[in-house]
C-alpha atoms as a PDB file:
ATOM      1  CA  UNK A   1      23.424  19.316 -76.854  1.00  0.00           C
ATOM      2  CA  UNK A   2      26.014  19.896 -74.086  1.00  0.00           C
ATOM      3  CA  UNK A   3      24.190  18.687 -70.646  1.00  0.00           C
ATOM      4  CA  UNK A   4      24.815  21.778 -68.178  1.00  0.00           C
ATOM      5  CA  UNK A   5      25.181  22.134 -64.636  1.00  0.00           C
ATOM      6  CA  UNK A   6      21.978  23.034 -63.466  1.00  0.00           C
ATOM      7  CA  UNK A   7      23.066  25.017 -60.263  1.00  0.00           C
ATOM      8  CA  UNK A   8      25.339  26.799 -62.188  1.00  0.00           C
ATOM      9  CA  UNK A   9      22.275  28.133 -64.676  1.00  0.00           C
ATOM     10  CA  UNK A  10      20.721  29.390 -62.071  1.00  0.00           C
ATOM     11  CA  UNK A  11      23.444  30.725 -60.325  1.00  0.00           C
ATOM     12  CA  UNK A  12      24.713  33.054 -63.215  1.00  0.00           C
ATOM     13  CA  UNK A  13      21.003  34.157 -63.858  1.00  0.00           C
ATOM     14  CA  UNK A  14      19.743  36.854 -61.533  1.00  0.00           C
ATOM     15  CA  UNK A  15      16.220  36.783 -63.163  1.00  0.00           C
ATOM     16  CA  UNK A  16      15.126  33.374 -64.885  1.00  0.00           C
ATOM     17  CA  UNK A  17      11.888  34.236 -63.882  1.00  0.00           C
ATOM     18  CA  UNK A  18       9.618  31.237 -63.272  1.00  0.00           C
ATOM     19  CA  UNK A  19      10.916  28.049 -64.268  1.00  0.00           C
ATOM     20  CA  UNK A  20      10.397  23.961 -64.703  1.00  0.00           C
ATOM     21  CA  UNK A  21      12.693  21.129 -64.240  1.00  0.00           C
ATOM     22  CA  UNK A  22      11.923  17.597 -65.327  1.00  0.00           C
ATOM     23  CA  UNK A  23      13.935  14.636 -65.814  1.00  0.00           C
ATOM     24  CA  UNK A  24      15.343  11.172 -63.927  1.00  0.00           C
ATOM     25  CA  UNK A  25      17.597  10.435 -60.978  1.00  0.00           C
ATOM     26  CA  UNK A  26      20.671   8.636 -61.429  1.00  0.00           C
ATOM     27  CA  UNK A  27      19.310   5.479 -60.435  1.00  0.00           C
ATOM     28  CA  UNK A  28      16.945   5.769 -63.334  1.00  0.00           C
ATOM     29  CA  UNK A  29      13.886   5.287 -60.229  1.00  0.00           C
ATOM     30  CA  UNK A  30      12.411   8.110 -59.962  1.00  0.00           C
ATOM     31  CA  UNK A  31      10.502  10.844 -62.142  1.00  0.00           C
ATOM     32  CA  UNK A  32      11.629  14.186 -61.073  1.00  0.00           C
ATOM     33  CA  UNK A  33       9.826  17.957 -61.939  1.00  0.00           C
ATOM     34  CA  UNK A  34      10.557  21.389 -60.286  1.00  0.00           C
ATOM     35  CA  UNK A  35       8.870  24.596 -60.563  1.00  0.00           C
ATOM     36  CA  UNK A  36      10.036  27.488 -58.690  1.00  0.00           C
ATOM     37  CA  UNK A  37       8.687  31.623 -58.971  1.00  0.00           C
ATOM     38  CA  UNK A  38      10.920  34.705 -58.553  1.00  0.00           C
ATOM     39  CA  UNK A  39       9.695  38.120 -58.590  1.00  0.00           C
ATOM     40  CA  UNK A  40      10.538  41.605 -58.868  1.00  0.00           C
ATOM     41  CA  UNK A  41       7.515  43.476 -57.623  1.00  0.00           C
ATOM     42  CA  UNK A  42       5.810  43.589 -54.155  1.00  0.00           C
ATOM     43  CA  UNK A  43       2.997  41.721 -55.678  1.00  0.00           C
ATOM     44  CA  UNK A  44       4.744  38.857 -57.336  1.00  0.00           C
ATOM     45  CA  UNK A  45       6.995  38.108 -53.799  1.00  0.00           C
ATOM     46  CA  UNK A  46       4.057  38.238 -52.294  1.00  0.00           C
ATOM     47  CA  UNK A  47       3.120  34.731 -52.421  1.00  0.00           C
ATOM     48  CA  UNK A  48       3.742  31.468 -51.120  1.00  0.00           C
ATOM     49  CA  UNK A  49       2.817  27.680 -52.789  1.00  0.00           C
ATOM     50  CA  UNK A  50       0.185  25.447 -50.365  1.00  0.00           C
ATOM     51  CA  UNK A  51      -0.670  22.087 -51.120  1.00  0.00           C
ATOM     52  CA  UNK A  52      -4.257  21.595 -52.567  1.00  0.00           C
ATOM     53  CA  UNK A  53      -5.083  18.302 -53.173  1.00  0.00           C
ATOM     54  CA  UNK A  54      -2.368  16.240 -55.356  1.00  0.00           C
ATOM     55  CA  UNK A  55      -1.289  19.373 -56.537  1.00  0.00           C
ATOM     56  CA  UNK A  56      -0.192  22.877 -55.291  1.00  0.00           C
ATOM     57  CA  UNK A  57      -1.490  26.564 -55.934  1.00  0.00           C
ATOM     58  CA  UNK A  58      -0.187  29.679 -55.171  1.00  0.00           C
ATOM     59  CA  UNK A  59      -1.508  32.080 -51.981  1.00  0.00           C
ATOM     60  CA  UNK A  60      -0.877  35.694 -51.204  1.00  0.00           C
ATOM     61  CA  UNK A  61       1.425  35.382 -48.301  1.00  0.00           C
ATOM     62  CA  UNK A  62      -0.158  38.999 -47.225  1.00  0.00           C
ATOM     63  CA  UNK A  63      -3.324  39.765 -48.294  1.00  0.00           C
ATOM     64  CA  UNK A  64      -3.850  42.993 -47.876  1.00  0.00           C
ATOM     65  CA  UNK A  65      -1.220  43.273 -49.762  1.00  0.00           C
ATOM     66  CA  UNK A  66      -2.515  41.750 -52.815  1.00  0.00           C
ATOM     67  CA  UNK A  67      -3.414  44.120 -56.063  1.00  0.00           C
ATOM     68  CA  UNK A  68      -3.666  42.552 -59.317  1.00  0.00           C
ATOM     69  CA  UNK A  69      -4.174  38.665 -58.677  1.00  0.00           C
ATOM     70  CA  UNK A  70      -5.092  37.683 -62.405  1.00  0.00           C
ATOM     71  CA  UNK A  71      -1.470  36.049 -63.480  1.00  0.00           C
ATOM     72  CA  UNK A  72       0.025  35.461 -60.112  1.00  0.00           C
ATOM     73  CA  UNK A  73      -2.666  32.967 -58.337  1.00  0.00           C
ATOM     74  CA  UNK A  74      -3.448  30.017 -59.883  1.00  0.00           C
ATOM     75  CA  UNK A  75      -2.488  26.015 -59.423  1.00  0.00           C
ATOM     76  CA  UNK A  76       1.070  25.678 -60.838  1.00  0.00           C
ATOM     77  CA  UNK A  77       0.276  21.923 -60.336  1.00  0.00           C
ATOM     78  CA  UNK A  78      -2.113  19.160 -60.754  1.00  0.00           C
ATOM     79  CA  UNK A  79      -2.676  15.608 -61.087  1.00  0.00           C
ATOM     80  CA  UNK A  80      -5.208  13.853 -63.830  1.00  0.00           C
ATOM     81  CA  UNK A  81      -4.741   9.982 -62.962  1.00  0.00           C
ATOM     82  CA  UNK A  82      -0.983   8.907 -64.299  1.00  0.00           C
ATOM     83  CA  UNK A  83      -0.334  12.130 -65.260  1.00  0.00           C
ATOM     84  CA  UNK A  84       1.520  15.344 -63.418  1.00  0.00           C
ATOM     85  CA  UNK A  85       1.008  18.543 -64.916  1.00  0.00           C
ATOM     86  CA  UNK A  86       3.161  21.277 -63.833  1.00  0.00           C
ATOM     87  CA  UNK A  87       3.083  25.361 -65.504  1.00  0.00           C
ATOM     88  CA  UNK A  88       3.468  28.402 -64.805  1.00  0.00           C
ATOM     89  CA  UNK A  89       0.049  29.931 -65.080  1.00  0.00           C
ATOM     90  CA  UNK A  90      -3.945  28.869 -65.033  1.00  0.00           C
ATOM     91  CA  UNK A  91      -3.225  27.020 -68.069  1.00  0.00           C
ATOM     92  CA  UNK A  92      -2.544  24.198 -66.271  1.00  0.00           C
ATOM     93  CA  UNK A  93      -6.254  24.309 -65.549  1.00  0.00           C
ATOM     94  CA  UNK A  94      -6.843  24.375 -69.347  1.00  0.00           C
ATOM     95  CA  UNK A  95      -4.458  21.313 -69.654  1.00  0.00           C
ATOM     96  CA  UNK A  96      -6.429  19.304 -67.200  1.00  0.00           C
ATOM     97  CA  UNK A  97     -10.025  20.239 -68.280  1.00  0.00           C
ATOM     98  CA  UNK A  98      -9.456  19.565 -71.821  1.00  0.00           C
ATOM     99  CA  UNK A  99      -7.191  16.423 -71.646  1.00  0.00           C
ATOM    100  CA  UNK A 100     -10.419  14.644 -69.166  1.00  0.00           C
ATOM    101  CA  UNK A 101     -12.061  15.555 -72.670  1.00  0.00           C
ATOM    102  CA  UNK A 102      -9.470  13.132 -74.079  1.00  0.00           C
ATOM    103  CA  UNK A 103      -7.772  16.155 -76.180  1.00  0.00           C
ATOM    104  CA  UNK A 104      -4.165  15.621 -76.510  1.00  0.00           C
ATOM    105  CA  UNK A 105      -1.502  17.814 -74.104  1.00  0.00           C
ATOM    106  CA  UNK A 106      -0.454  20.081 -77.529  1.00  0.00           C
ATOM    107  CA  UNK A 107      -4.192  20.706 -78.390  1.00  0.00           C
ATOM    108  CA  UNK A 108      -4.998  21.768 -75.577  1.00  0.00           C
ATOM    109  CA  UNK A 109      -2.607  24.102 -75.467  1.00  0.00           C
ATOM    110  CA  UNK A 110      -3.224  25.506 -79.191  1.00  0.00           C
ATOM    111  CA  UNK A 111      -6.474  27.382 -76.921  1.00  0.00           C
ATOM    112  CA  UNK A 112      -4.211  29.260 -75.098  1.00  0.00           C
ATOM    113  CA  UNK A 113      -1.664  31.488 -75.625  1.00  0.00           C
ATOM    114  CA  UNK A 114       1.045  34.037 -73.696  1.00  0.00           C
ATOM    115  CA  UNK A 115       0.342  36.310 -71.063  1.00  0.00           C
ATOM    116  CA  UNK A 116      -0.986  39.905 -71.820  1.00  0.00           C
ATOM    117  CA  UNK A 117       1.134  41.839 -69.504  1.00  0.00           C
ATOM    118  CA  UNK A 118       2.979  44.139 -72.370  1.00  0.00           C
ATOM    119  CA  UNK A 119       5.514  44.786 -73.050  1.00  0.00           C
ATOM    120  CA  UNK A 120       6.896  41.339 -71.305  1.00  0.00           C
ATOM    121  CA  UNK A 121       4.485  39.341 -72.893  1.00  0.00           C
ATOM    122  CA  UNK A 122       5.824  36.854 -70.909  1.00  0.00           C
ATOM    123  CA  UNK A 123       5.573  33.116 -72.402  1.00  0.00           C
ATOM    124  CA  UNK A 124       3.572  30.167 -70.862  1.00  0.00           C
ATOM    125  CA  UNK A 125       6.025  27.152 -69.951  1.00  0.00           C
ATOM    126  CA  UNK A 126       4.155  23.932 -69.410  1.00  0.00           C
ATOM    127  CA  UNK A 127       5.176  20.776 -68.546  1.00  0.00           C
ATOM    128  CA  UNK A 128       3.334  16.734 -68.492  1.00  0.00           C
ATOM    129  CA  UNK A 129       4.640  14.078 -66.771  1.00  0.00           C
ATOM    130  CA  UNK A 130       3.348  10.394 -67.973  1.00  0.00           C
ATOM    131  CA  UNK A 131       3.789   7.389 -65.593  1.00  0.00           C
ATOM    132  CA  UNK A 132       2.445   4.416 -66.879  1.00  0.00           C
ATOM    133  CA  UNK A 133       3.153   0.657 -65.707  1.00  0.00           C
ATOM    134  CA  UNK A 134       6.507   1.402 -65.445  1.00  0.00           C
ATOM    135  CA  UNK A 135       7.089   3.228 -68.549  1.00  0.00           C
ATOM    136  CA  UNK A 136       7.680   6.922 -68.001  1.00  0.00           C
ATOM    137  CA  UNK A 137       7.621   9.707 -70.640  1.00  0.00           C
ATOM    138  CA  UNK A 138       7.401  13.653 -70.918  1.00  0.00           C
ATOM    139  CA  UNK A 139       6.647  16.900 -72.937  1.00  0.00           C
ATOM    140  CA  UNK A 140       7.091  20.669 -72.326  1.00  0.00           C
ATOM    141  CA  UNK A 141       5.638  23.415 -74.392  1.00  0.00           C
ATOM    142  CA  UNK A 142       6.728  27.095 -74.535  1.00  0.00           C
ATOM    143  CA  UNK A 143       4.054  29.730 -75.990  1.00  0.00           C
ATOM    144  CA  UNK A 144       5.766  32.800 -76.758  1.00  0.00           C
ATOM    145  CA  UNK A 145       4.993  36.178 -79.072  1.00  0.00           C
ATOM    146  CA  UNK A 146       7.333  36.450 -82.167  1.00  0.00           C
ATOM    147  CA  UNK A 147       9.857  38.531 -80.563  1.00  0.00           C
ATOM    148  CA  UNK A 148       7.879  40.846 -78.614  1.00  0.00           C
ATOM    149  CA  UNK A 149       5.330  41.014 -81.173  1.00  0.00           C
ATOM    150  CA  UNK A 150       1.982  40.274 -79.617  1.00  0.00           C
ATOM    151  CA  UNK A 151       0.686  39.642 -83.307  1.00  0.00           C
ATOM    152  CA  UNK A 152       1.673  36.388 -83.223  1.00  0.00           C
ATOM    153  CA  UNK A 153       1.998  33.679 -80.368  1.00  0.00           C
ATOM    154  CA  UNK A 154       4.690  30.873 -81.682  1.00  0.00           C
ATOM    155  CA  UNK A 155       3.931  27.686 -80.041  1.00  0.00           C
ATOM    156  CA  UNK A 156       6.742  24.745 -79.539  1.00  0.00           C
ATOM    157  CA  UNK A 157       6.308  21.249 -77.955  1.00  0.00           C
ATOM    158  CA  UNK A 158       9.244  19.114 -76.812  1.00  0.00           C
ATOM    159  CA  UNK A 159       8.846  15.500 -76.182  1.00  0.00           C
ATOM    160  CA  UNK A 160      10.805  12.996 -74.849  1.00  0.00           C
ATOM    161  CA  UNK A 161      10.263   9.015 -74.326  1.00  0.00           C
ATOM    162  CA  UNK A 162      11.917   7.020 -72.041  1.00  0.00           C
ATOM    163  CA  UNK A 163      13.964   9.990 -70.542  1.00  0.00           C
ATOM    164  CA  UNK A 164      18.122   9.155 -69.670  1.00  0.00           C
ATOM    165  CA  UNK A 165      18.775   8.668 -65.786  1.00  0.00           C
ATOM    166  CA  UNK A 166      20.735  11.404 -64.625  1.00  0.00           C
ATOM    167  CA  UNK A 167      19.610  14.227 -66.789  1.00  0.00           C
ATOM    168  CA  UNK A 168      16.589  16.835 -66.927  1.00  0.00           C
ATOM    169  CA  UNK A 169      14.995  19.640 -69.421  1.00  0.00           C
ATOM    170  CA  UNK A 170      15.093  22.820 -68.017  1.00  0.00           C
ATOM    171  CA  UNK A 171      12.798  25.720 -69.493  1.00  0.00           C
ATOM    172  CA  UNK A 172      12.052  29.479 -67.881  1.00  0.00           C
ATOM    173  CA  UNK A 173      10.521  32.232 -68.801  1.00  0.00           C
ATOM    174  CA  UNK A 174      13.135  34.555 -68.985  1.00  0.00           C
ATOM    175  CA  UNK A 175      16.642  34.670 -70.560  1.00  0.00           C
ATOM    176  CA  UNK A 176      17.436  37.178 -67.768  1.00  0.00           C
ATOM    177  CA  UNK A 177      16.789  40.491 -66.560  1.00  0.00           C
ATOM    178  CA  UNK A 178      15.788  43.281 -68.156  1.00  0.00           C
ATOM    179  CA  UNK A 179      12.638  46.276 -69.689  1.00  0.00           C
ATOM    180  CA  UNK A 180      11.383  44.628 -71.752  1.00  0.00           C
ATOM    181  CA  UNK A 181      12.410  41.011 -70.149  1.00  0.00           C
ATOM    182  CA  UNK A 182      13.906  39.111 -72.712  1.00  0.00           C
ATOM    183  CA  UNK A 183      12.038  35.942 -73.754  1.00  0.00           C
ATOM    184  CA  UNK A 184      13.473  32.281 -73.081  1.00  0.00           C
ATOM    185  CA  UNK A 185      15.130  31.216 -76.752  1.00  0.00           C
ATOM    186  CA  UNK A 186      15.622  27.613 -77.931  1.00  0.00           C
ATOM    187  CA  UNK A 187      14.996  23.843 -76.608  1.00  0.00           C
ATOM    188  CA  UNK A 188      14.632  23.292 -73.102  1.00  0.00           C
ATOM    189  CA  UNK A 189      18.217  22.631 -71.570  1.00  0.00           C
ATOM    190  CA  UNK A 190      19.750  19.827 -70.862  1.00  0.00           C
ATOM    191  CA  UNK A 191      20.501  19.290 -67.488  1.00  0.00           C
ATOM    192  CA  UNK A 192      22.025  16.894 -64.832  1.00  0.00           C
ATOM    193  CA  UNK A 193      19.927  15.845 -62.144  1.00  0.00           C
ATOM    194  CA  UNK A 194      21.498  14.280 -59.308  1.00  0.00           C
ATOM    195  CA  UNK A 195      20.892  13.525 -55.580  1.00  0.00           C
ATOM    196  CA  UNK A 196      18.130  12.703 -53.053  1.00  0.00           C
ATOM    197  CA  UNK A 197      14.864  14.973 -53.380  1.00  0.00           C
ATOM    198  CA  UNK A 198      16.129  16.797 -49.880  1.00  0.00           C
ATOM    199  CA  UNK A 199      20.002  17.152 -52.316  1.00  0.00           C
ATOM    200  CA  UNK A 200      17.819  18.181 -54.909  1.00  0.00           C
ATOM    201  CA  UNK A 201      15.892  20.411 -53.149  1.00  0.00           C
ATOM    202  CA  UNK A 202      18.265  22.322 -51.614  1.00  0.00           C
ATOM    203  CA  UNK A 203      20.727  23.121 -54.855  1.00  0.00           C
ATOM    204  CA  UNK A 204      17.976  24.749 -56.584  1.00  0.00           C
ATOM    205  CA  UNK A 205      16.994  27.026 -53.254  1.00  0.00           C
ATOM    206  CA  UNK A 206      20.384  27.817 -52.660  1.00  0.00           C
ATOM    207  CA  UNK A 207      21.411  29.105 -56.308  1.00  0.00           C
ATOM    208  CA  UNK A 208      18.209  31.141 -57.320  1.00  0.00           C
ATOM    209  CA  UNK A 209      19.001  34.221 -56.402  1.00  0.00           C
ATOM    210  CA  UNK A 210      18.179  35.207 -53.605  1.00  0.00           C
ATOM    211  CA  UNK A 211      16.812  38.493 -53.716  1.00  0.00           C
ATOM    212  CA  UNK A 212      13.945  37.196 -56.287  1.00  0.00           C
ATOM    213  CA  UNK A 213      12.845  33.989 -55.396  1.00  0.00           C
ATOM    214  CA  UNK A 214       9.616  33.366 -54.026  1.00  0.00           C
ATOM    215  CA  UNK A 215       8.876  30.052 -53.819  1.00  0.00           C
ATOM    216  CA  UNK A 216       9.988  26.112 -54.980  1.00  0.00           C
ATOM    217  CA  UNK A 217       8.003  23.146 -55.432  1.00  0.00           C
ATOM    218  CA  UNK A 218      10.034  19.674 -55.782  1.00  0.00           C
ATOM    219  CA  UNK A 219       8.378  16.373 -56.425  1.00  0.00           C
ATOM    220  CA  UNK A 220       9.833  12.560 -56.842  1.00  0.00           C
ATOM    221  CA  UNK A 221       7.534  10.231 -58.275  1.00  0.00           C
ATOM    222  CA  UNK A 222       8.620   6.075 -57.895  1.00  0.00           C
ATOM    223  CA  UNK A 223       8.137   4.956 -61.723  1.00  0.00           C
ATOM    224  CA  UNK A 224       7.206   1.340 -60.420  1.00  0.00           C
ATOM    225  CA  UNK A 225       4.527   2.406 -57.659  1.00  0.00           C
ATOM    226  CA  UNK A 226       3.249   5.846 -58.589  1.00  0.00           C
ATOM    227  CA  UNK A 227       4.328   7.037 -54.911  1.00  0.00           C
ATOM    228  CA  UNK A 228       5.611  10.691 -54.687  1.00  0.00           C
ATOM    229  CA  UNK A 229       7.786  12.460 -52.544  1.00  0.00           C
ATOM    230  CA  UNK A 230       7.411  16.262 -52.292  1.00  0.00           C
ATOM    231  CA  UNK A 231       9.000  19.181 -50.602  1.00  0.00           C
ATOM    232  CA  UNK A 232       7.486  23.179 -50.769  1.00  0.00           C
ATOM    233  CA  UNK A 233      10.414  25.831 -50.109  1.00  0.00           C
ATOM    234  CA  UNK A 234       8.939  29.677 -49.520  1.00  0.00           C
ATOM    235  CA  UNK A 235      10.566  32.778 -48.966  1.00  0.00           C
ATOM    236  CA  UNK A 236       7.749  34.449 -46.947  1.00  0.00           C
ATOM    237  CA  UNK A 237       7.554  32.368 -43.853  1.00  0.00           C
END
C-alpha cells in the first residue's frame, strides 16, 4: 500500500466527515491518534470537544440551538488503564464498559452496529490504542451497512503490532460528499505522520476544509512513560 500524504487527503476531500488518525512519530517515541468532526447542518457545527477526565466529549457550543442530540454528543474519547480509545460515536462507551468486563476490543464491538440515520447510514469508526511497558500496538474497526443496505451491518477490524515510525492509519466516515453520503471503502490508509504535536496539529486544522470542520482533538502519548500531550482545536470559539 502506497503511504499518502495525509494533508493532501484531506485537502482534496471537502466532506470526509468524521475521521481518526493513529500511528508513530518519526522518532519512533511517541503514540499518536487524531479525531476531528465536520458537519453540514446547523446541528452538527454546533459543537465543540471539552476535556472530561482523560478523555474528551463533545458539547453544544449553543444550546438553544441544539435539536436532535442522540448521534452528535457523546465522549469521542476515553482512557481504560494502558489503553486509549478513540470513535466517533457512544460506542466508545460500549468499548470501555465491556472491555472492564475483560471482553476483547472486536467483541465488543460485534454489540453494536452503524448509525440509524437513513439513508447515510453512516458507519462507526473506532479506534484502540495499547501502551504497554514499552511495547505499543493498535486496532481500528469500521461497521458499515452492505452498501446502503441497512439489512446487513459488515464489520472489519484492522490490527497492527509494533506500528513503523513515521507512518499512521487513517479511516473516515465518508468517501466524500454527497445524498446519500457515500460510505468509506477499503483498509484504513496509510499515512505519514511527521512533526511535533503543535506541527501536527496544525496540518490537519489547516487542510480540513474549512467550511465543515467543527472540531480536532490531537494527542501524543510517550511509549516509555505513558505521559500524553494533547491539544483541542474548535471552530465555535
Amino acid at each position: 500500500m502506497i503511504k499518502l500524504n495525509l494533508a493532501n487527503e484531506l485537502k482534496n476531500n471537502a466532506y470526509p466527515g468524521r475521521g481518526i488518525v493513529i500511528g508513530r512519530t518519526a522518532d519512533g517515541k511517541k503514540a499518536v491518534t487524531a479525531y476531528f468532526i465536520m458537519g453540514r447542518s446547523e446541528n452538527s457545527r454546533n459543537r465543540v470537544f471539552v476535556e472530561d477526565g482523560c478523555g474528551i466529549r463533545t458539547q453544544a457550543f449553543d444550546e438553544s440551538k441544539l435539536v436532535d442530540p442522540s448521534l452528535i454528543i457523546y465522549a469521542p474519547v476515553r482512557v481504560l488503564g494502558n489503553k486509549t480509545i478513540v470513535t466517533n460515536g457512544d460506542q466508545t462507551d460500549t468499548i470501555y464498559d465491556l472491555m472492564n468486563q475483560q471482553l476483547t476490543f472486536e467483541q465488543a464491538l460485534r454489540t453494536r452496529e452503524f448509525e440509524p440515520d437513513a439513508p447515510n447510514y453512516t458507519p462507526r469508526i473506532s479506534g484502540i490504542l495499547k501502551i504497554d511497558n514499552g511495547g505499543y500496538s493498535y486496532a481500528m474497526s469500521i461497521l458499515k451497512s452492505a452498501d446502503g443496505n441497512p439489512e446487513t451491518c459488515n464489520r472489519y477490524t484492522f490490527s497492527y503490532k509494533a506500528p513503523v515510525a513515521g507512518e499512521g492509519r487513517f479511516i473516515h466516515t465518508y468517501m466524500g460528499d454527497g445524498n446519500p453520503l457515500p460510505s468509506f471503502e477499503g483498509e484504513p490508509k496509510r499515512v505519514e505522520i511527521s512533526g511535533n504535536i503543535d506541527e501536527f496539529t496544525d496540518m490537519l486544522w489547516t487542510n480540513l476544509n474549512e467550511e465543515n470542520k467543527v472540531s480536532l482533538f490531537v494527542r501524543y502519548i510517550d511509549i516509555e512513560t505513558g505521559e500524553t500531550e494533547t491539544r483541542i482545536v474548535n471552530k465555535n470559539k
